[in-house]
C-alpha atoms as a PDB file:
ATOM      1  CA  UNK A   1       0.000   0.000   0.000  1.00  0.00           C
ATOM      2  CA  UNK A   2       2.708   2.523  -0.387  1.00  0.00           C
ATOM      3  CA  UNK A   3       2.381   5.356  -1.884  1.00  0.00           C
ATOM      4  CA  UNK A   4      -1.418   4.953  -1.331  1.00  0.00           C
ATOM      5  CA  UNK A   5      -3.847   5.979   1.820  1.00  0.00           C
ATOM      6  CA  UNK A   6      -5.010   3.607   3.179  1.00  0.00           C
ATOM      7  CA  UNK A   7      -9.377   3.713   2.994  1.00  0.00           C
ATOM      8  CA  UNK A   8     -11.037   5.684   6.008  1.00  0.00           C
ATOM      9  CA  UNK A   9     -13.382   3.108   8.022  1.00  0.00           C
ATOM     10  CA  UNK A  10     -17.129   4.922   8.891  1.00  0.00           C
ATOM     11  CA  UNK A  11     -16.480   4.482  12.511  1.00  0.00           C
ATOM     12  CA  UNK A  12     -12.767   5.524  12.211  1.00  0.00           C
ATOM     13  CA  UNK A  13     -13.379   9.020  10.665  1.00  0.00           C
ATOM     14  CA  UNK A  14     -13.887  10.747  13.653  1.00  0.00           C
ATOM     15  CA  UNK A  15     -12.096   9.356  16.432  1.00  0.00           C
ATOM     16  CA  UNK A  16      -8.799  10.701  17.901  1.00  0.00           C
ATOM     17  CA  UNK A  17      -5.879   9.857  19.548  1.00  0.00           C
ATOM     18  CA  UNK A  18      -2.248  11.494  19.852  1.00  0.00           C
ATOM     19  CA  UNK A  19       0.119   9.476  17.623  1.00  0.00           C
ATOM     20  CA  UNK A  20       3.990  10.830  16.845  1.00  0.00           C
ATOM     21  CA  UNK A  21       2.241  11.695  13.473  1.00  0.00           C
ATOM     22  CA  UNK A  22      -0.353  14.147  14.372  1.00  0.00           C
ATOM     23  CA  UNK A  23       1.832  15.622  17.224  1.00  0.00           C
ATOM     24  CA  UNK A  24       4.709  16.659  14.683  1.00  0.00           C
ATOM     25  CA  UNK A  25       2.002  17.483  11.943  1.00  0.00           C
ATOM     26  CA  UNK A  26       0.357  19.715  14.863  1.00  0.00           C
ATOM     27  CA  UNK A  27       3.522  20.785  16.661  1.00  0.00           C
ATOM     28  CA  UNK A  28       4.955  21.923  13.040  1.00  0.00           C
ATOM     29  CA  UNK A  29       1.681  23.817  11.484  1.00  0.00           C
ATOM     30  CA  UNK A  30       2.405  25.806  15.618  1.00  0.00           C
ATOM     31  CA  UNK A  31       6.270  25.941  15.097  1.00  0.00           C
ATOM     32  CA  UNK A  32       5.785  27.864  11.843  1.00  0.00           C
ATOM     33  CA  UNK A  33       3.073  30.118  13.080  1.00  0.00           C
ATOM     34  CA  UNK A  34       5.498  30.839  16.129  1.00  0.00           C
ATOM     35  CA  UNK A  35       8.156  31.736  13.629  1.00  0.00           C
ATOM     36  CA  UNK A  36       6.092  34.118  11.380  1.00  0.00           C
ATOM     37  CA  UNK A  37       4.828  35.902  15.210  1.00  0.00           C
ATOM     38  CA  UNK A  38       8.437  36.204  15.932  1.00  0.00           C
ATOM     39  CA  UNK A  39       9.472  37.622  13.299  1.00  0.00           C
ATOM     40  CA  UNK A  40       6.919  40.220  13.321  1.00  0.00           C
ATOM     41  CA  UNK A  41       7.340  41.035  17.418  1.00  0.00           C
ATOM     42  CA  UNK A  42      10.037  43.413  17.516  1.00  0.00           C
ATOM     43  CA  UNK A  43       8.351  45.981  14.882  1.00  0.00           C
ATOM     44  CA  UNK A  44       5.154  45.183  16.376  1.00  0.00           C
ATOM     45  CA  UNK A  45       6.219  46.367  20.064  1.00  0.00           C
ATOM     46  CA  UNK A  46       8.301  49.732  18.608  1.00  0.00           C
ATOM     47  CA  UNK A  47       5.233  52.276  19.133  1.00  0.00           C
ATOM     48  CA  UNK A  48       6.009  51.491  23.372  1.00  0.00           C
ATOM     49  CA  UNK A  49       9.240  52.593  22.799  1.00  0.00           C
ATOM     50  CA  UNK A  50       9.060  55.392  19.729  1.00  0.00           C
ATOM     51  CA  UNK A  51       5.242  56.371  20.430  1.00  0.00           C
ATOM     52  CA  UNK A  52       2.672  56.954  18.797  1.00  0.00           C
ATOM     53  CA  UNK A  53       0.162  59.852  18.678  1.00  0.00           C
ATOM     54  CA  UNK A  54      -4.033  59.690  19.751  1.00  0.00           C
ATOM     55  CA  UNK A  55      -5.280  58.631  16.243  1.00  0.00           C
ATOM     56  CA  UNK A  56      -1.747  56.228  15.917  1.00  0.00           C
ATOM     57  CA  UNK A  57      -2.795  54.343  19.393  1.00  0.00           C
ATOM     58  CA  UNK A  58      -6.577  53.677  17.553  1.00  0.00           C
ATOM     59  CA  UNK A  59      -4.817  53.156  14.982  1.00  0.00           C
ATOM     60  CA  UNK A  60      -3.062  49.632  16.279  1.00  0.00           C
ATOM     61  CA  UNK A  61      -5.708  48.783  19.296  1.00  0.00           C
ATOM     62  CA  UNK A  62      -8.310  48.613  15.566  1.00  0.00           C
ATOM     63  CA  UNK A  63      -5.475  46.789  13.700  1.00  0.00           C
ATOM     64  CA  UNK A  64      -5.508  44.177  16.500  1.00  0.00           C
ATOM     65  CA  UNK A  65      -9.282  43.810  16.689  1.00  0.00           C
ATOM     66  CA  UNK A  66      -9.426  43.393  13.257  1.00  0.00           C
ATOM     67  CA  UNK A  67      -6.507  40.892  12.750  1.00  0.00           C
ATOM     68  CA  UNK A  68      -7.979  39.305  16.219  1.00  0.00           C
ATOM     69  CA  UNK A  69     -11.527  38.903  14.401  1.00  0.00           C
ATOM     70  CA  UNK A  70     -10.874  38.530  11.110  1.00  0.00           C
ATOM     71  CA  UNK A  71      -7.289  36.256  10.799  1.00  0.00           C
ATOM     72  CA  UNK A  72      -7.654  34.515  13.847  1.00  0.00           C
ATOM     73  CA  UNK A  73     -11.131  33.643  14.937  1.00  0.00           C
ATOM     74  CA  UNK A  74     -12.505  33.692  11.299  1.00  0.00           C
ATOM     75  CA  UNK A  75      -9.557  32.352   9.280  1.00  0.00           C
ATOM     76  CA  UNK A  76      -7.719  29.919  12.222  1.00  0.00           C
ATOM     77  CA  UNK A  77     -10.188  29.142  14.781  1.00  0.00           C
ATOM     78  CA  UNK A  78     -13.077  28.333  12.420  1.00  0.00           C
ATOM     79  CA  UNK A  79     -11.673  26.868   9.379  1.00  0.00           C
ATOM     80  CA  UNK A  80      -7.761  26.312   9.476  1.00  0.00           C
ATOM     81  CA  UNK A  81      -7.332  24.950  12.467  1.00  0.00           C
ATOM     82  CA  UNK A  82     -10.003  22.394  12.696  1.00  0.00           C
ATOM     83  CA  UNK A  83      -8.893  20.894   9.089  1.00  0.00           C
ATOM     84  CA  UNK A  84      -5.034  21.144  10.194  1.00  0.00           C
ATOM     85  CA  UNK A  85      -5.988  19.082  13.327  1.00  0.00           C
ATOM     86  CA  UNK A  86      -8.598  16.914  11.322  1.00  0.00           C
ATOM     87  CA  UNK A  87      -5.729  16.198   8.597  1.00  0.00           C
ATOM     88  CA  UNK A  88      -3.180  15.411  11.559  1.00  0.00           C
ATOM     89  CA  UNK A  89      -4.998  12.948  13.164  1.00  0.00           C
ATOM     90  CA  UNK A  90      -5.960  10.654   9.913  1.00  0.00           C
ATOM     91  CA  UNK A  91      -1.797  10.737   9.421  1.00  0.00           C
ATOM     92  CA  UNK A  92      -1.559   7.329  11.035  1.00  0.00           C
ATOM     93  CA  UNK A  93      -3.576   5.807   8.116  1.00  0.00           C
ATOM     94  CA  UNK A  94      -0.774   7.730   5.536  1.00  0.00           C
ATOM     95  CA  UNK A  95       1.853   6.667   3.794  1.00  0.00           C
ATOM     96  CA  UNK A  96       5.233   7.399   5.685  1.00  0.00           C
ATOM     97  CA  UNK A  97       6.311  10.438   3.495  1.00  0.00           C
ATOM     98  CA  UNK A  98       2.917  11.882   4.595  1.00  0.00           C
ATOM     99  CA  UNK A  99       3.749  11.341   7.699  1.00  0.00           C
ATOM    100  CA  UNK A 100       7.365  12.534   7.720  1.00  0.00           C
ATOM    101  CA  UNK A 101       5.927  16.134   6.014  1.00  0.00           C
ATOM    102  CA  UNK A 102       3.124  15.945   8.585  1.00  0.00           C
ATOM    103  CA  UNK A 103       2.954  19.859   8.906  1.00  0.00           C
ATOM    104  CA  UNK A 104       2.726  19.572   4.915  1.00  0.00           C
ATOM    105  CA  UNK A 105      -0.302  17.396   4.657  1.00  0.00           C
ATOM    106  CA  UNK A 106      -1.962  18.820   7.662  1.00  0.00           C
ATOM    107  CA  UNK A 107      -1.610  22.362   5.879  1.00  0.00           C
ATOM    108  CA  UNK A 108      -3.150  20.714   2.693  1.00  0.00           C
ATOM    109  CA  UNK A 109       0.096  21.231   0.466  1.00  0.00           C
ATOM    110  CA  UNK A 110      -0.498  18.014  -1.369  1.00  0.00           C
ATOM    111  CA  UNK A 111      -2.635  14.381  -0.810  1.00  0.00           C
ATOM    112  CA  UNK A 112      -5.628  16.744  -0.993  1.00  0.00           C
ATOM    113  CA  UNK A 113      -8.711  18.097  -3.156  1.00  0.00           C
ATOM    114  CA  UNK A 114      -7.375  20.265  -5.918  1.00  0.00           C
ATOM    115  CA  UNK A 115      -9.710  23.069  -4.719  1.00  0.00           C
ATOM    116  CA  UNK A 116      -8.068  22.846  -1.051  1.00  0.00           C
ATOM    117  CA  UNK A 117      -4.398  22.533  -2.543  1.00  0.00           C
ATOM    118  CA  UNK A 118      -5.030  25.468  -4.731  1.00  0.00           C
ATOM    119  CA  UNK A 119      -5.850  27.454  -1.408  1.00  0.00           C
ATOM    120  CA  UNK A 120      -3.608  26.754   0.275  1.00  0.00           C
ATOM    121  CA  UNK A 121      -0.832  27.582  -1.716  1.00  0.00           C
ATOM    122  CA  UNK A 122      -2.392  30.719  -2.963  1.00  0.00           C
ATOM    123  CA  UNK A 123      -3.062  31.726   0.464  1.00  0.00           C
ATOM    124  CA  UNK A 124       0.829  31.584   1.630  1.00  0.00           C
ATOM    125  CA  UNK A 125       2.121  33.294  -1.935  1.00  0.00           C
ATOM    126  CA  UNK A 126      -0.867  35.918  -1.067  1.00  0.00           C
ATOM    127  CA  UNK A 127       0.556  36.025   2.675  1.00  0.00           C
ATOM    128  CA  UNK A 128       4.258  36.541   1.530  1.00  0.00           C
ATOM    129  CA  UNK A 129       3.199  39.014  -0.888  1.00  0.00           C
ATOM    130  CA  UNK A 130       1.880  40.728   1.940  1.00  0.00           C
ATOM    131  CA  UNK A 131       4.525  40.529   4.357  1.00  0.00           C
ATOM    132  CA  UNK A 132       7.130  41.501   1.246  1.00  0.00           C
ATOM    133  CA  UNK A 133       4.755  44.921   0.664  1.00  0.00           C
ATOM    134  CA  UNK A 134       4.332  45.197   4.600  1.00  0.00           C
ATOM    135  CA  UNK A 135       7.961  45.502   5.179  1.00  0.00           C
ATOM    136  CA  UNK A 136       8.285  48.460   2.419  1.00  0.00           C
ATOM    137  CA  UNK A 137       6.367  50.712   4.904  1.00  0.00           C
ATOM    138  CA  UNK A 138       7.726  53.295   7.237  1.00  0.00           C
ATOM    139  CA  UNK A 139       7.037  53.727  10.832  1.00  0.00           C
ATOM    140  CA  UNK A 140       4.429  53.655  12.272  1.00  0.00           C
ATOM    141  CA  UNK A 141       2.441  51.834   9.573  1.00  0.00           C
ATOM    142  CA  UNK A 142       4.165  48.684   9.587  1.00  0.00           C
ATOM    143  CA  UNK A 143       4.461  48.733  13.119  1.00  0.00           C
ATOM    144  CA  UNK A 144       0.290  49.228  13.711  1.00  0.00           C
ATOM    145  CA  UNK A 145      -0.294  46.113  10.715  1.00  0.00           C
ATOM    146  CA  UNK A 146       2.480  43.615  12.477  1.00  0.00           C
ATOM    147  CA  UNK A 147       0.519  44.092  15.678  1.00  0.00           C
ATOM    148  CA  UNK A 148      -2.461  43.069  14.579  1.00  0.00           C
ATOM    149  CA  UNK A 149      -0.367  39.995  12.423  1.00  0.00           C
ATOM    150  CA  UNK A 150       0.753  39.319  15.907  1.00  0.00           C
ATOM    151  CA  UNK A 151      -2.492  38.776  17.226  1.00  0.00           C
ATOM    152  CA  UNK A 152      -4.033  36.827  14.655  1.00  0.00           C
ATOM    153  CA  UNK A 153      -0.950  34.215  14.285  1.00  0.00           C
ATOM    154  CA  UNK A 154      -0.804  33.669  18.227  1.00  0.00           C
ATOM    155  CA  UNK A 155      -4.560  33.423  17.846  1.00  0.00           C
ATOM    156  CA  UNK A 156      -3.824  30.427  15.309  1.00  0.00           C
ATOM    157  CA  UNK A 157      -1.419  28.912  17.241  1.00  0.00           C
ATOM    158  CA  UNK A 158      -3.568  28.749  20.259  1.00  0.00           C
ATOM    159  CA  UNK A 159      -6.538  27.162  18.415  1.00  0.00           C
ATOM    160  CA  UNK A 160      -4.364  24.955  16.754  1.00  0.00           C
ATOM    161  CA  UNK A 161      -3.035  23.451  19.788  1.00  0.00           C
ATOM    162  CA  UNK A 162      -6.000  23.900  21.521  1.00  0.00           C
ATOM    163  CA  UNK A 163      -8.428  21.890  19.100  1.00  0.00           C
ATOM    164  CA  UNK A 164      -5.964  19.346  18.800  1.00  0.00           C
ATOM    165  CA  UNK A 165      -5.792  19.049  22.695  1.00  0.00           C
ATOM    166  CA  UNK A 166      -9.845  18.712  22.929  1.00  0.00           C
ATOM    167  CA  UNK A 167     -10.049  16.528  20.010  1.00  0.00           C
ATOM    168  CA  UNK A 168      -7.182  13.910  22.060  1.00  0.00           C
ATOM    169  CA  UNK A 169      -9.536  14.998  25.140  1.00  0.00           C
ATOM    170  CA  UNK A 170     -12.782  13.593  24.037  1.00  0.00           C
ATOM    171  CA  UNK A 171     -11.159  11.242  21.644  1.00  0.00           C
ATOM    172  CA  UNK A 172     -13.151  12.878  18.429  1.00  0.00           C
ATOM    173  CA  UNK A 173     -11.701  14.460  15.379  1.00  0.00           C
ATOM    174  CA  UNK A 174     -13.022  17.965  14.572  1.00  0.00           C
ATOM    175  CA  UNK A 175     -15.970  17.503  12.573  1.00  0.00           C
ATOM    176  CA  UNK A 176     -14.585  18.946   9.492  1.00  0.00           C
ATOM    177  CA  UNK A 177     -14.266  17.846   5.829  1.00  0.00           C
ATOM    178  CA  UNK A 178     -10.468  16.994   5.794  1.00  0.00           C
ATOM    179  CA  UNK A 179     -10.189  17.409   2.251  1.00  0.00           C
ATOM    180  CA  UNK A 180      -8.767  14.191   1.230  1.00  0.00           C
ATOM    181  CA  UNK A 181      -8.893  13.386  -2.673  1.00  0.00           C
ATOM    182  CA  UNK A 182     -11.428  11.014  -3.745  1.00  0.00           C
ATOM    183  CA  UNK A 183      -9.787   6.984  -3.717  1.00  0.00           C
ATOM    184  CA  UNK A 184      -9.731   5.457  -7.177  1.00  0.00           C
END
């Protein structure tokens, strides 16, 4: 069966339990959020040290209630996170390879629906598009957008781990579509 997943049984979908699999797919999807959050940390913090004026400080308090809302509840908590953690935990029925680029698969880089793949990669181009036009601007612009970036990534990482923590709690997979290409 190499090279092949192995067929999902009906009762199997939705169970969970840790396996070195889904912990490095998991602990990897968190480990590169953490990097992109520190990265972004030292511009983010500059305005407590440079300032910032009235309209600057509602400036970056809005930038993080968007980036909260919008990037991390919306995009992580609700959709990412739950299919990262759903793809993690069906890693024990993968092919090794999928299991040794467990962050990879659980991100939906490849072994899944064209329409997921496709997002997935043209949501990290669009994201380092962004970050490449982000850097371009002066103080205290960049400073008020990494804040919010701040927010939402630490957002992700926290529902990340924290889905995947209830899921090995109650021993059930998020109940999301995992995106897994149709067997032949």
């Amino acid at each position: 069966m190499e090279g092949k997943s192995r067929p999902l049984a009906a009762s199997a979908r939705a169970k969970a339990r840790a396996t070195p699999g889904s912990l490095w797919a998991v602990l990897g999807v968190v480990l590169f959020l953490f990097n992109g959050v520190r990265r972004v940390v030292p511009e983010a913090l500059q305005p407590f040290s440079r300032g910032l004026g009235p309209w600057g400080w509602v400036a970056y308090a809005l930038s993080g209630v968007f980036f909260a809302y919008v990037e991390g509840y919306r995009g992580f908590q609700q959709r990412f996170s739950p299919m990262v953690v759903r793809r993690a935990l069906l890693l024990d029925r993968q092919p090794v390879m999928h299991q040794v680029l467990g962050p990879a698969f659980a991100m939906a880089f490849f072994h899944a629906q064209r329409r997921r793949k496709v997002t997935s990669y043209v949501l990290i181009f669009g994201i380092f598009l962004i970050v490449a036009l982000v850097k371009r601007l002066p103080y205290p612009y960049r400073a008020i957008l990494d804040a919010g970036v701040c927010i939402g990534l630490s957002w992700g990482m926290g529902a990340t781990a924290w889905i995947y923590v209830q899921a090995l709690r109650t021993g059930q997979a998020p109940d999301i579509d995992p995106c897994l290409p149709a067997e032949p």
